[in-house]
Each structure stands twice: as structure tokens, then as C-alpha cells.
Protein backbone atom coordinates (compact mmCIF):
# COMPACT_ATOMS: atom_id res chain seq x y z
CA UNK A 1 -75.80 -58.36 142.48
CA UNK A 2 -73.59 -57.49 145.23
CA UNK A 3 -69.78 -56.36 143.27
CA UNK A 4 -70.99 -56.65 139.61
CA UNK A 5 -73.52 -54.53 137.47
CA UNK A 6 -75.76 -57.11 135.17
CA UNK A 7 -76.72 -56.13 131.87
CA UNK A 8 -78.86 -57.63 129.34
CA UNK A 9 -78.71 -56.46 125.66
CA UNK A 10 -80.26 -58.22 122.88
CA UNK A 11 -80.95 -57.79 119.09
CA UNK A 12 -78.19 -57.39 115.74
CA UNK A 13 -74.18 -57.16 117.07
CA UNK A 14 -74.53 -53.23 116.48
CA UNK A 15 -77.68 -53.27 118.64
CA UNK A 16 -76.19 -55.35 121.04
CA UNK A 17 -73.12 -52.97 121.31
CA UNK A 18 -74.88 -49.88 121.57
CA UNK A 19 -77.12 -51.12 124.11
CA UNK A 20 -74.19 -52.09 126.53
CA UNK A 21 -72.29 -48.84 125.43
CA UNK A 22 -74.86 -46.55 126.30
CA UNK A 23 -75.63 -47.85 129.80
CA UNK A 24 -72.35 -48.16 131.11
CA UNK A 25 -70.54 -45.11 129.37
CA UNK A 26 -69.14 -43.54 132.22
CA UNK A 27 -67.48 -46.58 133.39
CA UNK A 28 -66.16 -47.25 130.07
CA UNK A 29 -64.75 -44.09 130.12
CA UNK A 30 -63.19 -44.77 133.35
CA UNK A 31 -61.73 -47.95 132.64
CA UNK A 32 -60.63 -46.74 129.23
CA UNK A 33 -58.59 -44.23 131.32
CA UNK A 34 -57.47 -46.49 133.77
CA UNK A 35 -55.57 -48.69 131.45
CA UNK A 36 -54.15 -45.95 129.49
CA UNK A 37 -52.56 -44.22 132.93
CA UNK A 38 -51.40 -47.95 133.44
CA UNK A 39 -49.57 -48.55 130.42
CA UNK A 40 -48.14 -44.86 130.40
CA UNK A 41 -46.97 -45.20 133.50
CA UNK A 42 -45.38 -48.14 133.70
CA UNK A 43 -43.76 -47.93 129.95
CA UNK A 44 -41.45 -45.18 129.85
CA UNK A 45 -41.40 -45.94 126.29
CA UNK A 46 -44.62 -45.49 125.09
CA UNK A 47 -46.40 -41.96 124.83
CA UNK A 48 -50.36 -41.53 124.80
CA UNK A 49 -50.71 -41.09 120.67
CA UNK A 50 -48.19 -44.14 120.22
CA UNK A 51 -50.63 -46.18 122.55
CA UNK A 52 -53.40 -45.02 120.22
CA UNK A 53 -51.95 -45.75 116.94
CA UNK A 54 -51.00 -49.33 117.95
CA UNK A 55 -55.01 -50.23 118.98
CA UNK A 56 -56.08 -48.28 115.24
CA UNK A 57 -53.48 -50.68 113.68
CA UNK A 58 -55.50 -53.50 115.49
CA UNK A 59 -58.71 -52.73 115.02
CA UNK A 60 -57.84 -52.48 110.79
CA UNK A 61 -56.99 -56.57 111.42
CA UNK A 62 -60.44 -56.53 113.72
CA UNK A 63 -62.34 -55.30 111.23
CA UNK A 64 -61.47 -57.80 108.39
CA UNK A 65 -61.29 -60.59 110.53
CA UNK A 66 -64.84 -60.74 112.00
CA UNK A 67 -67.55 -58.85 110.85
CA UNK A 68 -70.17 -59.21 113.77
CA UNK A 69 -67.31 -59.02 116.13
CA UNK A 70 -65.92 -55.97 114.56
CA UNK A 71 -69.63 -54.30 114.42
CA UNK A 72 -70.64 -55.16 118.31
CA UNK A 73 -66.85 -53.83 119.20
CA UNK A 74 -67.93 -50.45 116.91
CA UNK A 75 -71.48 -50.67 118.89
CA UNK A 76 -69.63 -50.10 121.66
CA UNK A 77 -67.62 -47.26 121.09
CA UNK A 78 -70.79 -45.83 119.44
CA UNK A 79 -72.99 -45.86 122.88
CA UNK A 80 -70.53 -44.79 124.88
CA UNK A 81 -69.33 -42.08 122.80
CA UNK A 82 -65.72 -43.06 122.66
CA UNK A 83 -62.26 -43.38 120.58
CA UNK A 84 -62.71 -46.68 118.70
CA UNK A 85 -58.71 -47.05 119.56
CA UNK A 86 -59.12 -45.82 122.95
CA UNK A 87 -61.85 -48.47 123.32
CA UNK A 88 -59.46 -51.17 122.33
CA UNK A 89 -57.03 -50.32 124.87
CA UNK A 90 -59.30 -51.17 127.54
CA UNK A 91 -60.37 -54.58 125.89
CA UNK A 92 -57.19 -55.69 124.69
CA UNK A 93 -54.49 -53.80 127.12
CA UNK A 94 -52.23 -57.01 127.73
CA UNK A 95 -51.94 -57.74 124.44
CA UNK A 96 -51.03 -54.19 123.47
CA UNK A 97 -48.32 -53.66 126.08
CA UNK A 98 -47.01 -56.96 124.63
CA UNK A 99 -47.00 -55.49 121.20
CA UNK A 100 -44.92 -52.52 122.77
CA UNK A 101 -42.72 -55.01 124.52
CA UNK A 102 -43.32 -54.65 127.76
CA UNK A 103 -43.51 -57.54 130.34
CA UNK A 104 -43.85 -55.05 133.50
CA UNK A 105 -46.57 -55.50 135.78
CA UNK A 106 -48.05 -58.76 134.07
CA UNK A 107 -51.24 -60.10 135.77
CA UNK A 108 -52.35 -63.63 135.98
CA UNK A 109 -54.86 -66.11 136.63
CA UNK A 110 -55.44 -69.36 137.83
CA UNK A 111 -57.44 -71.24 135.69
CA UNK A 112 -59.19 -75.19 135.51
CA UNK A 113 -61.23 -77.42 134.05
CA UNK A 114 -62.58 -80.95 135.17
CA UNK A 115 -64.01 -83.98 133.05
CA UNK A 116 -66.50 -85.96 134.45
CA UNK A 117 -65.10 -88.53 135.90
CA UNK A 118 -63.31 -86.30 138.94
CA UNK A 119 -66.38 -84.78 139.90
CA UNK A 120 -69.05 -85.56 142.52
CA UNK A 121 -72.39 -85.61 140.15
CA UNK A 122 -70.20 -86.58 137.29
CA UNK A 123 -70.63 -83.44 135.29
CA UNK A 124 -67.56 -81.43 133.70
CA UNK A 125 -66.97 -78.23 135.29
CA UNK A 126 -64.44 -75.67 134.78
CA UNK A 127 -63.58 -71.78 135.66
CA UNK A 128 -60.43 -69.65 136.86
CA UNK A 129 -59.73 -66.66 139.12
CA UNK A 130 -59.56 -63.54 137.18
CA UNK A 131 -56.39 -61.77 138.34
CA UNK A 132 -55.77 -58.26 137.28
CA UNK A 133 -54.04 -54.27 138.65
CA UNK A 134 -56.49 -54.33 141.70
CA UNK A 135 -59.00 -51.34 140.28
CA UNK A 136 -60.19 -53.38 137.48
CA UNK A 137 -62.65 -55.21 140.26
CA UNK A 138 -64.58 -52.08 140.24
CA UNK A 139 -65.54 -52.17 136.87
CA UNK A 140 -66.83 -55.73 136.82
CA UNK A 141 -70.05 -56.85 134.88
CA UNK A 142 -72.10 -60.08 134.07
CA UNK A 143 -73.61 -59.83 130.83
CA UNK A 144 -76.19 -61.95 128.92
CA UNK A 145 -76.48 -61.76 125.15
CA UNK A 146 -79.46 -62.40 123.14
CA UNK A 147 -78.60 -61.83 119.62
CA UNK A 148 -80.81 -61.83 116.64
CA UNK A 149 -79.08 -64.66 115.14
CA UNK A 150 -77.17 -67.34 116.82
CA UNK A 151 -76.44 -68.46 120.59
CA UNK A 152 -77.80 -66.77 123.61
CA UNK A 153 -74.34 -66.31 125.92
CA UNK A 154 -73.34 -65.17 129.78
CA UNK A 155 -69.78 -63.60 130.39
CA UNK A 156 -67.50 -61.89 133.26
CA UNK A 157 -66.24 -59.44 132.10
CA UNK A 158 -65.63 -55.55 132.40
CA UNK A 159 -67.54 -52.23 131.66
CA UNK A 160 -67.21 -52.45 127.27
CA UNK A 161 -65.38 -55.60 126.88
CA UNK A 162 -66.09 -58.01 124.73
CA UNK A 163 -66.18 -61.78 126.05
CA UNK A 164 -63.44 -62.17 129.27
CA UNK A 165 -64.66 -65.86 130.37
CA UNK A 166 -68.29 -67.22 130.25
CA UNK A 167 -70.90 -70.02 127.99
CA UNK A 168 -72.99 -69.88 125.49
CA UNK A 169 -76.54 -71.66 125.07
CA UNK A 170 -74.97 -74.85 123.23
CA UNK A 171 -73.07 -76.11 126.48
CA UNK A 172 -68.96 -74.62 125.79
CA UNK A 173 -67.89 -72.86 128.05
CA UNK A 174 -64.63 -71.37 127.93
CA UNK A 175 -61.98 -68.66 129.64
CA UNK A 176 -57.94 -67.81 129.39
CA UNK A 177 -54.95 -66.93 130.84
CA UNK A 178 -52.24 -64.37 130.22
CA UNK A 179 -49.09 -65.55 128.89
CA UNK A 180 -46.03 -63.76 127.67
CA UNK A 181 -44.18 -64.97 124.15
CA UNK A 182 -41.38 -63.42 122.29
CA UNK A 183 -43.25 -61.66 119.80
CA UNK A 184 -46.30 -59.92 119.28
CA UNK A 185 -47.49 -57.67 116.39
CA UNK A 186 -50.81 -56.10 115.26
CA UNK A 187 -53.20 -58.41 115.53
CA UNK A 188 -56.57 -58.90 116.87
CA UNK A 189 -56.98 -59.14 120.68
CA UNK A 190 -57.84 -61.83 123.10
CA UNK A 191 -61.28 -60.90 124.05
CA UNK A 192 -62.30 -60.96 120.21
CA UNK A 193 -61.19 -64.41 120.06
CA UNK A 194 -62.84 -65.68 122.54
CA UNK A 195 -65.85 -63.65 121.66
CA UNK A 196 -65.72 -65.18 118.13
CA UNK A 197 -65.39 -68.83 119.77
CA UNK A 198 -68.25 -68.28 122.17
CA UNK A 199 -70.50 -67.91 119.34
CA UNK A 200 -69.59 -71.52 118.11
CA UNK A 201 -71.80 -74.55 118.61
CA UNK A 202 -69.15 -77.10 119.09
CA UNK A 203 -65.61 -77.22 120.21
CA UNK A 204 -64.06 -77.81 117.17
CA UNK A 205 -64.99 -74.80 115.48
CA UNK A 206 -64.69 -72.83 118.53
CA UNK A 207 -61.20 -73.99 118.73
CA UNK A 208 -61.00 -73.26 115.32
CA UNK A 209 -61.67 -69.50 115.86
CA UNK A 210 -58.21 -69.56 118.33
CA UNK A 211 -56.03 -71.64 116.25
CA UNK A 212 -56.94 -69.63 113.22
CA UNK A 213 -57.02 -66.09 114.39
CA UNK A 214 -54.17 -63.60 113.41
CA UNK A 215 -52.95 -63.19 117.08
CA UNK A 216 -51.89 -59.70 118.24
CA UNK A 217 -50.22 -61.94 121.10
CA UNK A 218 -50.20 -65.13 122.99
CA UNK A 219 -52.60 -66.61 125.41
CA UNK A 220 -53.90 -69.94 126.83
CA UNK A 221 -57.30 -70.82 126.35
CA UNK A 222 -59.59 -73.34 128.00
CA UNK A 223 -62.61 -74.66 126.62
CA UNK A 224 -65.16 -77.77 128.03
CA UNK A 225 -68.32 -79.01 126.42
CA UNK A 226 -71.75 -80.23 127.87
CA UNK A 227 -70.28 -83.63 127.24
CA UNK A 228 -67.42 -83.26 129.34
CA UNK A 229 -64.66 -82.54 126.73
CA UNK A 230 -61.74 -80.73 127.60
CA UNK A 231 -58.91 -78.72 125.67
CA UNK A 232 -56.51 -76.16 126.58
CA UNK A 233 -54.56 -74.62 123.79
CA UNK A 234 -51.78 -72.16 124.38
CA UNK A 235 -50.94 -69.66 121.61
CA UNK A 236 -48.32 -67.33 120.74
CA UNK A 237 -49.27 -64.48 117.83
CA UNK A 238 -48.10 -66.98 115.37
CA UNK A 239 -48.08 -70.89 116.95
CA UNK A 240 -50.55 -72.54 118.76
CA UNK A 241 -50.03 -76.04 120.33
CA UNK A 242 -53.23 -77.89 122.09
CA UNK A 243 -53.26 -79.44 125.85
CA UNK A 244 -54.98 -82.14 127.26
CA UNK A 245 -56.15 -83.20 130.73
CA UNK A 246 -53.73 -85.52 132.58
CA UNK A 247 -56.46 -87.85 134.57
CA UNK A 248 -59.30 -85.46 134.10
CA UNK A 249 -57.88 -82.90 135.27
CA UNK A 250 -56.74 -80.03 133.65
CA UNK A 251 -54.89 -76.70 135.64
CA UNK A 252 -53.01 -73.56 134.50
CA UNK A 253 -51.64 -70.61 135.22
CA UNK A 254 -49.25 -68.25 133.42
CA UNK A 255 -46.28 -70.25 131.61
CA UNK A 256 -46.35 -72.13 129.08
CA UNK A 257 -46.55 -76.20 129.08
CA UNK A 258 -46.13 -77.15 125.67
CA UNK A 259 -43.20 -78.62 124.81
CA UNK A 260 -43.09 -76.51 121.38
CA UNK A 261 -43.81 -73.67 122.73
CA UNK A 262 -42.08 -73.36 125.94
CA UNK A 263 -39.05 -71.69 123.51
CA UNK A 264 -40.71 -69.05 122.21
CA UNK A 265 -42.32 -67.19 126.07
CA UNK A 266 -40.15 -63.91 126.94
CA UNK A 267 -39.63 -64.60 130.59
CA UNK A 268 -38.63 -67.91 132.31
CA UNK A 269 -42.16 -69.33 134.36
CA UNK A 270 -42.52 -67.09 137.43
CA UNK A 271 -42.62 -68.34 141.40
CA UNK A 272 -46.03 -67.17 141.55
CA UNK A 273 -47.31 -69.21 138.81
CA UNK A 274 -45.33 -72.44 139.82
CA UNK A 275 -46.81 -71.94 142.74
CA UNK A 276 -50.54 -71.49 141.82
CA UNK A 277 -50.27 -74.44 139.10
CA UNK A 278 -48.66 -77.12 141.44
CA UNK A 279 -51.03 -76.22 144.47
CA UNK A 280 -54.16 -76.02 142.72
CA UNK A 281 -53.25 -79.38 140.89
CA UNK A 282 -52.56 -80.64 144.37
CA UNK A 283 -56.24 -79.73 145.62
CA UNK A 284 -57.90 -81.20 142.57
CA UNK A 285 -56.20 -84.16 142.62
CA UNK A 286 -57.04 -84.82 146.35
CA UNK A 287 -60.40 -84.60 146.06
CA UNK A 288 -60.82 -86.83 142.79
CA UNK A 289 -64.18 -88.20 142.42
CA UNK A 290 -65.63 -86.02 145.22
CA UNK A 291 -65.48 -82.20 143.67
CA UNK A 292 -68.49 -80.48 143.44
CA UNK A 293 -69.12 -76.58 143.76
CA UNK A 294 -68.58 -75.96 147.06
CA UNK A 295 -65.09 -77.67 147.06
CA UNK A 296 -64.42 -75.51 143.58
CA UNK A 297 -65.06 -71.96 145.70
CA UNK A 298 -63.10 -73.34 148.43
CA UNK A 299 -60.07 -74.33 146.31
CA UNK A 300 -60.03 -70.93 144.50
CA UNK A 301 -60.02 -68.94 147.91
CA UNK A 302 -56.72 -70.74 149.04
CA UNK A 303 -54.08 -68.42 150.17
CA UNK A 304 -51.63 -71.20 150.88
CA UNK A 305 -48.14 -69.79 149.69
CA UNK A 306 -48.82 -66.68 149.97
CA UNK A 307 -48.28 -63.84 148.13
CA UNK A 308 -47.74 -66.75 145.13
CA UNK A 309 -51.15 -67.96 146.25
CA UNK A 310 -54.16 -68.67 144.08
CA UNK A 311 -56.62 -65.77 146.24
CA UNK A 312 -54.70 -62.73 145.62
CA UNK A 313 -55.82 -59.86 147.77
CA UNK A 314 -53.48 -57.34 146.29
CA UNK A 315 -52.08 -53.90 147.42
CA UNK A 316 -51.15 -50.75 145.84
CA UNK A 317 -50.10 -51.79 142.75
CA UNK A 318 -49.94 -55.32 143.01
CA UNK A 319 -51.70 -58.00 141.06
CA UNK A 320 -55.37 -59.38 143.45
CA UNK A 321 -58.06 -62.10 142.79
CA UNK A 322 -60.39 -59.22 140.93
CA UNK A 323 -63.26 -62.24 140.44
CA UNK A 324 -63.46 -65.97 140.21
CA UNK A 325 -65.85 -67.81 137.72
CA UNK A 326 -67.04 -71.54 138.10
CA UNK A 327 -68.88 -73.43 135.21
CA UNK A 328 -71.20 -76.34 134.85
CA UNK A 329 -71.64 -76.34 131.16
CA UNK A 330 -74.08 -79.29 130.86
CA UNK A 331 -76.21 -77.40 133.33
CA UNK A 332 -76.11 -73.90 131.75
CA UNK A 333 -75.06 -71.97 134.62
CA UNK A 334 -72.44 -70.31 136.40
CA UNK A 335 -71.01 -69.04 139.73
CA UNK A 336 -69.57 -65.99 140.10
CA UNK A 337 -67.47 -63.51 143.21
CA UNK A 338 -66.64 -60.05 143.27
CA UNK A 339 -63.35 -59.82 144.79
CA UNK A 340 -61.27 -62.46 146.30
CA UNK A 341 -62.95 -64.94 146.93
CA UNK A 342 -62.37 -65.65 150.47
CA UNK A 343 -64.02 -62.43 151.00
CA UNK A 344 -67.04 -62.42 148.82
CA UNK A 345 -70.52 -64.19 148.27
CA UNK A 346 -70.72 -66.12 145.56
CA UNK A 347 -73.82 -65.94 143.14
CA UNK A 348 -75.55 -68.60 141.19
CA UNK A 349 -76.77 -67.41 137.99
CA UNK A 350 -78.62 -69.87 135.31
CA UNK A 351 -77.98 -68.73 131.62
């Protein structure tokens, strides 16, 4: 699969773990790396042991949050035959460097999700662009998960993450974007969240898992059923607020909307995701009644705006379009680009 590696693991969380630690090691290792020479590079504050003390505080809050979470996560770390806390900095780096207090360098995302009634076949559908430091695209994977017990799932995400965007066997599909609030603290990461939600069978427990969690930081979540139900809830690491669709349609980017929560973000809402929220809005809503998955691929390789566009390529150091996901939840299966993607082929995948 042309710009991701696939891997299948099945059996008890600490199988499961294991499994995908073992066969992608060296990459974890890599990306591991990668996000450590990020943070200490860009934080003149922070020193390599520091970075490492704040992910062992986490994963103490990980552990006694969510067992099977906690176990997979330890899985993990056991295949690969790394740091538990070096492990968590490649999972949960955003929310770390917000824990440190650092809004340099912050990556975004464009994300969406449709009800039924705007689309062509009349089927909800939903998915982002995955935006991120440009050498995270080389560490992409697709991964299915058969556990033991519970729901079968298929996620984007990166070598030894946890759950980055993807759907489970019940019909919810969900993703997120990064936000930055005021506060953050020790706390367990985004990708735990949202791979605690993705084992729910409905959307109100799976929202649930969010609202409930004790947040290292703040992030906005989308979820959409088989039915065509659609939330967005945007968190901080202590308040959580929940969005609706305006008109079946629902678009966001990297500020926060809520009313109540607006108050509590660190920065005021950046040109670049103004930009990506109005103009993707703007596609959607032009096309109402007639989007189907073709028009979806074409709206997330825009570059209208540029560089505030909604296909980043990135350069140097600068923020690119890493991926882009599309989701038909009531059909169990996905889309999925390596890259930006105006540049990249697209692959169907059924879960």
C-alpha cells in the first residue's frame, strides 16, 4: 500500500501490543527519536530527562485510568524494546509540549463530518487531513485490530501509536484536532482517548470516554455513527463543551468554537485555521446534497489560500498534509492518502 505499512494484530490488548511492537520496532524507535529532537529543539526549556519524567508522570494516570489501554500501550513498548516514557512521547507529543507550555511549532488539521442529508447516496461520512512536522508522513501505518474481546477496528495512525483517527466494527467512526488551552497537566494523552472511545458500541459511551477522561490537554474530537449522528466536542484538560452540525454539516480546524470555551485557548485563532475552517465550510456547503467521495478527496486537496490552505505541502520545518482519511461509517470502510493529497493515490480499504 503505496506510503503506509499495514499491519494486522489480533488476540488480548498485550498480544495485540506486542504484535505491532515487534514488527515495526525500528520505526518506533525512529519516530520515538524524532519527536524527542523536536521538542528539544524547539523548547529551550525542556532538557531530555525532564521530557522523560513528564510522559512517566502520564503514564501513572494511564495506567489507572484504562486497564486494556494501559496493557496494549505496555505491549508496545514490550515488542519494540523501548522506554515506556520514551514511548509516550511519540504517542502523545502535543499534549506533552503543552504540559511544558509550549505553543511553538503547533500542527493542525482540517477536519469534517457530514449527516445524511448533504450527501449524494445519503449516507454520513466524515474524515480530516492529518497535518503534522513533515517527517511524521514517513512513519505512517493502517492498522486493523482483532481483539479477543470486543470490536474489530481500522486506524491511521503512526509506527506504535495507539488510535490517531479510524472505526470500529459497530459503525463510529471518529478523529481530532489539535487545539491549544491555557492549561495542561499530567494527564492521559489524546490517542488513549480516542483509543478508549473506539472500543465503544455507541456514541454515547464513546463520548463518554472524552468527556470523562482526566485530560493531560485539550483537543477537539469528532465522532459520526452508522445512523448518521454527528458530535464534535472540544476539550480542554479540565472542560469539555459539545458541538453540533449547523445544516448537516459539521467543519473544524484548530480554535476553539464554543462559546465557553473560547476563554480558556492560549493563543488567539490563527490565519491558517480561519482560513482552512471558512473555505472548507465554503466547499461543503456548495455542494449540499451532491457530496460523495470523489468530491470529499477533491475538497481536501484544495490549496486555495495558500500557505493557510487545507493541502499543506510543507517545507523544512513547516507544518504539510502528512495523510488525509475519509469515512463511510454505515459502510465500514475507509479511504486513505499518503501525503498531500493532491499528490497521492488514494486507497479504498473495507474494515
Amino acid at each position: 500500500m503505496q506510503g503506509f505499512e499495514y499491519i494486522d494484530v489480533a488476540g488480548t490488548p498485550i498480544e495485540m501490543g506486542r504484535q505491532l511492537g515487534s514488527q515495526m520496532a525500528t520505526k518506533i524507535h525512529a519516530l520515538a527519536e524524532e519527536r524527542m529532537r523536536l521538542w528539544l529543539a524547539r523548547d529551550e526549556n525542556i532538557a531530555r530527562e525532564r521530557a522523560l519524567s513528564i510522559g512517566r508522570d502520564c503514564l501513572e494516570i494511564q495506567a489507572s485510568w484504562n486497564r486494556d489501554v494501559h496493557e496494549e500501550f505496555i505491549g508496545i513498548s514490550e515488542g519494540a524494546d523501548i522506554d515506556p516514557s520514551l514511548l509516550y512521547i511519540a504517542n502523545g507529543f502535543t499534549d506533552l509540549r503543552d504540559i511544558q507550555g509550549s505553543s511553538k511549532g503547533i500542527y493542525g488539521c482540517t477536519s469534517f463530518a457530514l449527516e445524511p442529508t448533504v450527501t449524494l447516496d445519503k449516507q454520513p461520512l466524515c474524515g480530516q487531513t492529518w497535518d503534522m512536522h513533515n517527517s511524521a508522513e514517513d512513519f505512517l501505518i493502517i492498522i486493523r485490530r482483532r481483539p479477543k474481546k470486543g470490536l474489530n477496528t481500522l486506524a491511521l495512525t503512526t509506527a506504535g501509536c495507539l488510535t490517531l483517527t479510524g472505526m470500529n466494527s459497530a459503525g463510529l467512526a471518529m478523529g481530532n484536532n489539535n487545539v491549544v488551552p491555557d492549561h495542561a497537566q499530567p494527564g492521559v494523552m489524546y490517542l488513549a482517548i480516542l483509543h478508549s472511545a473506539i472500543s465503544q458500541d455507541n456514541l454515547e459511551d464513546a463520548c463518554r470516554v472524552i468527556t470523562d477522561a482526566p485530560r493531560a490537554s485539550g483537543h477537539h474530537y469528532y465522532l459520526t455513527d452508522a445512523d448518521g449522528s454527528v458530535i464534535g466536542i472540544e476539550t480542554t484538560a479540565l472542560r469539555s463543551d459539545e458541538l453540533k452540525a449547523t445544516d448537516g454539516i459539521y467543519v473544524h480546524a484548530n480554535h476553539y468554537i464554543s462559546p465557553t470555551l473560547k476563554g480558556f485557548s492560549r493563543n488567539k485563532p490563527g490565519v491558517s485555521s480561519l482560513s482552512r475552517q471558512g473555505r472548507l465550510t465554503s466547499i461543503l456547503k456548495s455542494a449540499f446534497g451532491s457530496i460523495d467521495i470523489a468530491f470529499l478527496q477533491k475538497a481536501l486537496s484544495d490549496r486555495e489560500n495558500e500557505p493557510h490552505c487545507i493541502c499543506r505541502h510543507g517545507e523544512n520545518e513547516a507544518a504539510k498534509t502528512c495523510a488525509a482519511i475519509i469515512m463511510a461509517p454505515s459502510q465500514r470502510q475507509i479511504w486513505v492518502v499518503a501525503g498531500p493529497p493532491d499528490m497521492g493515490s488514494w486507497h479504498n480499504i473495507l474494515l
